[in-house]
Protein backbone atom coordinates (compact mmCIF):
# COMPACT_ATOMS: atom_id res chain seq x y z
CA UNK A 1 -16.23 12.15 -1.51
CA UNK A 2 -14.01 13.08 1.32
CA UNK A 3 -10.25 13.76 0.31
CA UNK A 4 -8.59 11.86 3.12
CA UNK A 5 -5.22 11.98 1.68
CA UNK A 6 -3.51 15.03 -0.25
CA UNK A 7 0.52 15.28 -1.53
CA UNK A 8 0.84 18.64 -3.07
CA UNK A 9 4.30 19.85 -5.27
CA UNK A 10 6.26 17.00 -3.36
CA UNK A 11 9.77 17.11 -3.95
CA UNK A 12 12.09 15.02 -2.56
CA UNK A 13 15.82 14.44 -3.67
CA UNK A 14 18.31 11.71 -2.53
CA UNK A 15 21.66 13.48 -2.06
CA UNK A 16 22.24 15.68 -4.99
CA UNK A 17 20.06 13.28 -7.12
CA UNK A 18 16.18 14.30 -7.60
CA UNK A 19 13.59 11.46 -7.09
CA UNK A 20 10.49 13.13 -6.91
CA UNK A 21 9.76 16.11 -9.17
CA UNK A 22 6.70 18.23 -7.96
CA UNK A 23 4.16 14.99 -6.94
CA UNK A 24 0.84 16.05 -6.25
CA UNK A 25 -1.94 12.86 -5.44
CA UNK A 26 -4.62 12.25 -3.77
CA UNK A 27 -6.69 9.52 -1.71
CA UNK A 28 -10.68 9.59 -1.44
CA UNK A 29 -12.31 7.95 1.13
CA UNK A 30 -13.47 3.93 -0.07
CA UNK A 31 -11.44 4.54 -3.35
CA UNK A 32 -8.34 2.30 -4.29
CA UNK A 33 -6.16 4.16 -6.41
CA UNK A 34 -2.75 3.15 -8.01
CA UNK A 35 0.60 4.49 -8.83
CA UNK A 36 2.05 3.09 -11.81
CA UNK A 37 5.55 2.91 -13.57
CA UNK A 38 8.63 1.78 -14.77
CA UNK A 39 11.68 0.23 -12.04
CA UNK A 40 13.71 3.92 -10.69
CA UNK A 41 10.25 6.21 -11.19
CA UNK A 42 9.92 7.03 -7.85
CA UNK A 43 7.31 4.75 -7.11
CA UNK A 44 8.12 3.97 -3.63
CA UNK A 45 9.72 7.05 -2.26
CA UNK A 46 6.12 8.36 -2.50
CA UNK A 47 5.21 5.59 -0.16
CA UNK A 48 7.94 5.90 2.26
CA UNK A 49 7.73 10.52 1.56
CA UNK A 50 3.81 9.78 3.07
CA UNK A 51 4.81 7.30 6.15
CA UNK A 52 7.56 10.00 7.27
CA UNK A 53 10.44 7.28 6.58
CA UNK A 54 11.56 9.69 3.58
CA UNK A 55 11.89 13.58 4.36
CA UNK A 56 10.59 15.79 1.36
CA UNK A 57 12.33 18.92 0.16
CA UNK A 58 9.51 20.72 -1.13
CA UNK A 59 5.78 20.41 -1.15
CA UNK A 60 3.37 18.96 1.97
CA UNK A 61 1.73 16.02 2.32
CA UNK A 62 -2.06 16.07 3.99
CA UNK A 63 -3.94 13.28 6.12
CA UNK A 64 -7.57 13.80 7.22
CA UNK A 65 -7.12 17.34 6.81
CA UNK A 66 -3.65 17.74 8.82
CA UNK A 67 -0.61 18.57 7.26
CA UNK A 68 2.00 15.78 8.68
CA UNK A 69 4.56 16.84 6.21
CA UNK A 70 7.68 16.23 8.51
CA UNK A 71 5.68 14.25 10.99
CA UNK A 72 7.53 10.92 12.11
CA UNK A 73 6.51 7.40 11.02
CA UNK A 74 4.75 6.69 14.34
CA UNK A 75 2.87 9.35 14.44
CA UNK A 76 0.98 8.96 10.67
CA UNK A 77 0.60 5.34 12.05
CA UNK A 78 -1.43 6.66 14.90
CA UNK A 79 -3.11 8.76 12.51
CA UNK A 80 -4.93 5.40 11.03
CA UNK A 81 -1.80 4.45 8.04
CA UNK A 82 -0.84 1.16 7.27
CA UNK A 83 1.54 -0.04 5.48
CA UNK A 84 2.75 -3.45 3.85
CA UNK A 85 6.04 -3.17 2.40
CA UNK A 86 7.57 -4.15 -0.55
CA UNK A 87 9.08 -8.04 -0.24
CA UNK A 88 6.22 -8.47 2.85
CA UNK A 89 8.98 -8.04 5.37
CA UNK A 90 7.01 -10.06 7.81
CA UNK A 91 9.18 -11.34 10.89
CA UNK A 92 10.29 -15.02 9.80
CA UNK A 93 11.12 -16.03 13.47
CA UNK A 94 7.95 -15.13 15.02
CA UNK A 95 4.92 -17.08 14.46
CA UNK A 96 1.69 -16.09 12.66
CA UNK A 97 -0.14 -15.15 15.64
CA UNK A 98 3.09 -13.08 16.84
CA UNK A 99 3.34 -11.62 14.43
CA UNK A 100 -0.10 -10.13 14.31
CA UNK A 101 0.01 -9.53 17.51
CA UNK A 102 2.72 -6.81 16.68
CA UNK A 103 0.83 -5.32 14.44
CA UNK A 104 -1.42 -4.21 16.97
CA UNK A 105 1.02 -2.61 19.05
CA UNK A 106 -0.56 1.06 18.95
CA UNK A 107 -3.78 -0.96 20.96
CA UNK A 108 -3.64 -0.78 24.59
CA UNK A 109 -6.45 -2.76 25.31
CA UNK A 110 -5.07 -6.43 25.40
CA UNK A 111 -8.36 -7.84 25.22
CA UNK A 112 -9.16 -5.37 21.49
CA UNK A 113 -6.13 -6.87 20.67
CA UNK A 114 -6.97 -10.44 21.18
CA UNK A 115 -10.26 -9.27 19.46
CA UNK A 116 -8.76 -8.13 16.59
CA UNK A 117 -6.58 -11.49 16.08
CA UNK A 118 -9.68 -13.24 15.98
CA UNK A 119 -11.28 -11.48 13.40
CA UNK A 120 -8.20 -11.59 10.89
CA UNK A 121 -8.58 -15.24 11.83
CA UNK A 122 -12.01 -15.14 10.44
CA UNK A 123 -11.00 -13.23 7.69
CA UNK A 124 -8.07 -15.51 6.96
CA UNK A 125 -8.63 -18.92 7.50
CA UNK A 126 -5.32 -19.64 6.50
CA UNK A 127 -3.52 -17.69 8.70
CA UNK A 128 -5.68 -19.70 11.30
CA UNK A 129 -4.35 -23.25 10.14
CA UNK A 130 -0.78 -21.79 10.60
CA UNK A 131 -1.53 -19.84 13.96
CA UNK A 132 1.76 -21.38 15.65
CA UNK A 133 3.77 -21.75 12.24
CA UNK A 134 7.27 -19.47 11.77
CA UNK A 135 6.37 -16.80 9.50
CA UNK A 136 9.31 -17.33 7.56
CA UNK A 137 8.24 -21.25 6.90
CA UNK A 138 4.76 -20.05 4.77
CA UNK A 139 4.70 -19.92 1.35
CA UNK A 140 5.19 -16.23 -0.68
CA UNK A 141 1.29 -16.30 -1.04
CA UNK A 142 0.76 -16.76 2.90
CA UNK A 143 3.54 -14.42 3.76
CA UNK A 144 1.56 -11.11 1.79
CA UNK A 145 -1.78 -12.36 3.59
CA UNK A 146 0.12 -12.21 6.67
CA UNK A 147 1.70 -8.78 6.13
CA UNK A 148 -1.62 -7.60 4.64
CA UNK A 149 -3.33 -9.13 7.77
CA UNK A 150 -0.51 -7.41 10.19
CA UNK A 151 -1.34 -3.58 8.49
CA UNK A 152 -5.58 -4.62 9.19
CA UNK A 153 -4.86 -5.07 13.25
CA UNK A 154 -4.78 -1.55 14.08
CA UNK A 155 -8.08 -0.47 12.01
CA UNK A 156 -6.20 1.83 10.14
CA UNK A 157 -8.83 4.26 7.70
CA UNK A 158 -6.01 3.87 4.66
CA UNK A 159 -3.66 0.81 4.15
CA UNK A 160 -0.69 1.88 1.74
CA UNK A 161 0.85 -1.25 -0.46
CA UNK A 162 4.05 -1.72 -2.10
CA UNK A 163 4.03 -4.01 -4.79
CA UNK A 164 1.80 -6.61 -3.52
CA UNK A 165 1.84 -8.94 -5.98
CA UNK A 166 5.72 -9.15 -6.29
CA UNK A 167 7.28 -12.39 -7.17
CA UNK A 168 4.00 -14.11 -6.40
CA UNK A 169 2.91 -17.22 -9.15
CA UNK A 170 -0.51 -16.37 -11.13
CA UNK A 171 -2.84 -18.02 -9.09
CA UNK A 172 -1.78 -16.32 -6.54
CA UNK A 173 -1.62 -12.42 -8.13
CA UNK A 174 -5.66 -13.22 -8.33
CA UNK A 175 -5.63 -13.93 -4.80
CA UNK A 176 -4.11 -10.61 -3.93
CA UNK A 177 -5.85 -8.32 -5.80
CA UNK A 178 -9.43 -9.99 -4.76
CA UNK A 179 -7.98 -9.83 -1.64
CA UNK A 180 -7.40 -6.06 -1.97
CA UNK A 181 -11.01 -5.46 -3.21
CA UNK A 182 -12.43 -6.85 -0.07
CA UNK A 183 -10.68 -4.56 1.85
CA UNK A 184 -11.52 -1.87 -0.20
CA UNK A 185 -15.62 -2.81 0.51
CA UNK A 186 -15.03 -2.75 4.02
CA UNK A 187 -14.21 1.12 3.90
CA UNK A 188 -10.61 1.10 3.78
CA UNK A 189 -8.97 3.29 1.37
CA UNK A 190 -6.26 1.82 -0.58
CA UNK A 191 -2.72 3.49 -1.98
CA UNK A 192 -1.54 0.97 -4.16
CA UNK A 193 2.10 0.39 -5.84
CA UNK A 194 2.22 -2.17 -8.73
CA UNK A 195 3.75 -3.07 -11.36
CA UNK A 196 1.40 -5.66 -12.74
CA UNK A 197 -0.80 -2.90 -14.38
CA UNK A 198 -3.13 -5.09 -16.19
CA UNK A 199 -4.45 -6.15 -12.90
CA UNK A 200 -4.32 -3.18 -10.32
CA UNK A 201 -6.19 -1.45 -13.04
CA UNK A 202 -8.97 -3.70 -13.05
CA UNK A 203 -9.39 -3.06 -9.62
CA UNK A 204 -8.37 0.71 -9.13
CA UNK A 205 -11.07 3.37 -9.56
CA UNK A 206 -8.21 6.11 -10.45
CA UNK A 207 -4.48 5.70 -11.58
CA UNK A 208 -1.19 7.92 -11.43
CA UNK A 209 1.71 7.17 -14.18
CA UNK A 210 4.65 7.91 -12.94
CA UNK A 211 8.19 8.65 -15.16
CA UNK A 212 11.22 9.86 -13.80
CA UNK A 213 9.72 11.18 -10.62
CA UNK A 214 6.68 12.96 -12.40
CA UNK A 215 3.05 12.29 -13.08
CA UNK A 216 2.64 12.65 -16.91
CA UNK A 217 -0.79 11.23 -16.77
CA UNK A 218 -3.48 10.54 -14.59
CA UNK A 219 -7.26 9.89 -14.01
CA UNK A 220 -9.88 6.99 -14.06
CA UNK A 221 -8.28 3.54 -13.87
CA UNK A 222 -10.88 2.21 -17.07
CA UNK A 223 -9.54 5.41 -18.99
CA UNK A 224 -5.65 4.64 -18.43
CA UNK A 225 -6.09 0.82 -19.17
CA UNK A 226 -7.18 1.98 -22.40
CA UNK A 227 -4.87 4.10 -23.29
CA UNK A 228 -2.74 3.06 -26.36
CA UNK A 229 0.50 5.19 -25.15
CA UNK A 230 0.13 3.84 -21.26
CA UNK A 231 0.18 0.47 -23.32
CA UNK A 232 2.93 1.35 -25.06
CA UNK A 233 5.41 3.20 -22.88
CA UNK A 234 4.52 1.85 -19.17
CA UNK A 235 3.33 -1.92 -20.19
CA UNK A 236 5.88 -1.91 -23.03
CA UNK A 237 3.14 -2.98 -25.54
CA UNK A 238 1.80 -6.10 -23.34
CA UNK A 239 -0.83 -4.96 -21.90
């Protein structure tokens, strides 16, 4: 498979206090693959280290082939990265279809843009029903399908998540992580970060355990999930 994504001895270190510890990951192309751990690990500064929001003391980060370590948030954007934050961070006074609309803002061709809306409302019939709805009226459920929806406008080659599942009921978790998949069989490669193990390693096809801003284990998603010490020390024994 085609390594499309590469972070190599990453270090990164807020103030005097280290976050990251010498991260090194990687993305294939049409595989979704996980980062797991505990609250403080350092679980999201990877995400933000790989969009350019977070600036890395050490190590380089690799997209396509091109080293963007450094490169500005924009710019890996262009590069075919999307993102849905943590807490879906979708824009509460702009309606459904606004809000998509921005998150084709890289298009210049209105009309590809128009196209593009259209097909997430195919894809999310939801969305559809609530077109002209505030964004910040939907429920927590419709909220992720519209950020998840908003990071699919601009095509991007790999969508990065942050906790998708997040104060979401049950039912709903399902929803996400099916939701995920069929991304995933479209083509587009998935960085995942989750807490709700049991579940992103059902659908992951490799995993990265992360404590105290290292990787102390990683490798196939069905080998992790059976792992009696991942149990133990990352799903405190609930797994």
């Amino acid at each position: 498979m085609t390594e499309i994504l590469s972070v190599s001895g990453l270090h990164v270190s807020y103030k005097a206090v280290p976050a990251l510890r010498g991260i090194d990951l990687s993305v294939d192309e049409g595989e979704i693959r996980v980062i797991l751990g505990a609250n403080g690990a350092g679980k999201t500064t990877i995400i933000k280290s790989i969009l350019g929001l977070v600036a890395p003391q050490a190590g380089s980060i690799k997209l396509f082939g091109k080293d963007v370590t450094g490169s500005h948030s924009h710019e890996i954007h262009a590069a075919g990265v999307s993102w849905v934050p943590e807490g879906r961070q979708v824009w509460g006074t702009l309606s459904v279809f606004e809000n998509l609309r921005m998150g084709g803002f890289l298009i210049r061709d209105r009309k590809k843009v128009e196209h593009r809306i259209r097909e997430m409302f195919e894809e999310f019939p939801r969305l559809r029903e609530r077109k002209n709805q505030l964004a910040g009226s939907l429920s927590g459920g419709e909220q992720q399908m519209l950020a998840i929806a908003r990071a699919l406008m601009s095509e991007p080659k790999l969508v990065l998540l942050d906790e998708p599942s997040l104060g979401l009921a049950p039912l709903l978790v399902q929803d996400v992580f099916n939701l995920v998949r069929r991304i995933n069989a479209t083509g587009v490669s998935v960085l995942m970060v989750e807490q709700n193990a049991r579940q992103a390693l059902k659908i992951a096809h490799m995993a990265y355990l992360i404590e105290v801003g290292q990787v102390v284990e990683s490798g196939a998603a069905s080998r992790l999930a059976a792992s009696q010490s991942v149990q133990e020390v990352f799903l405190g024994g609930r797994y």
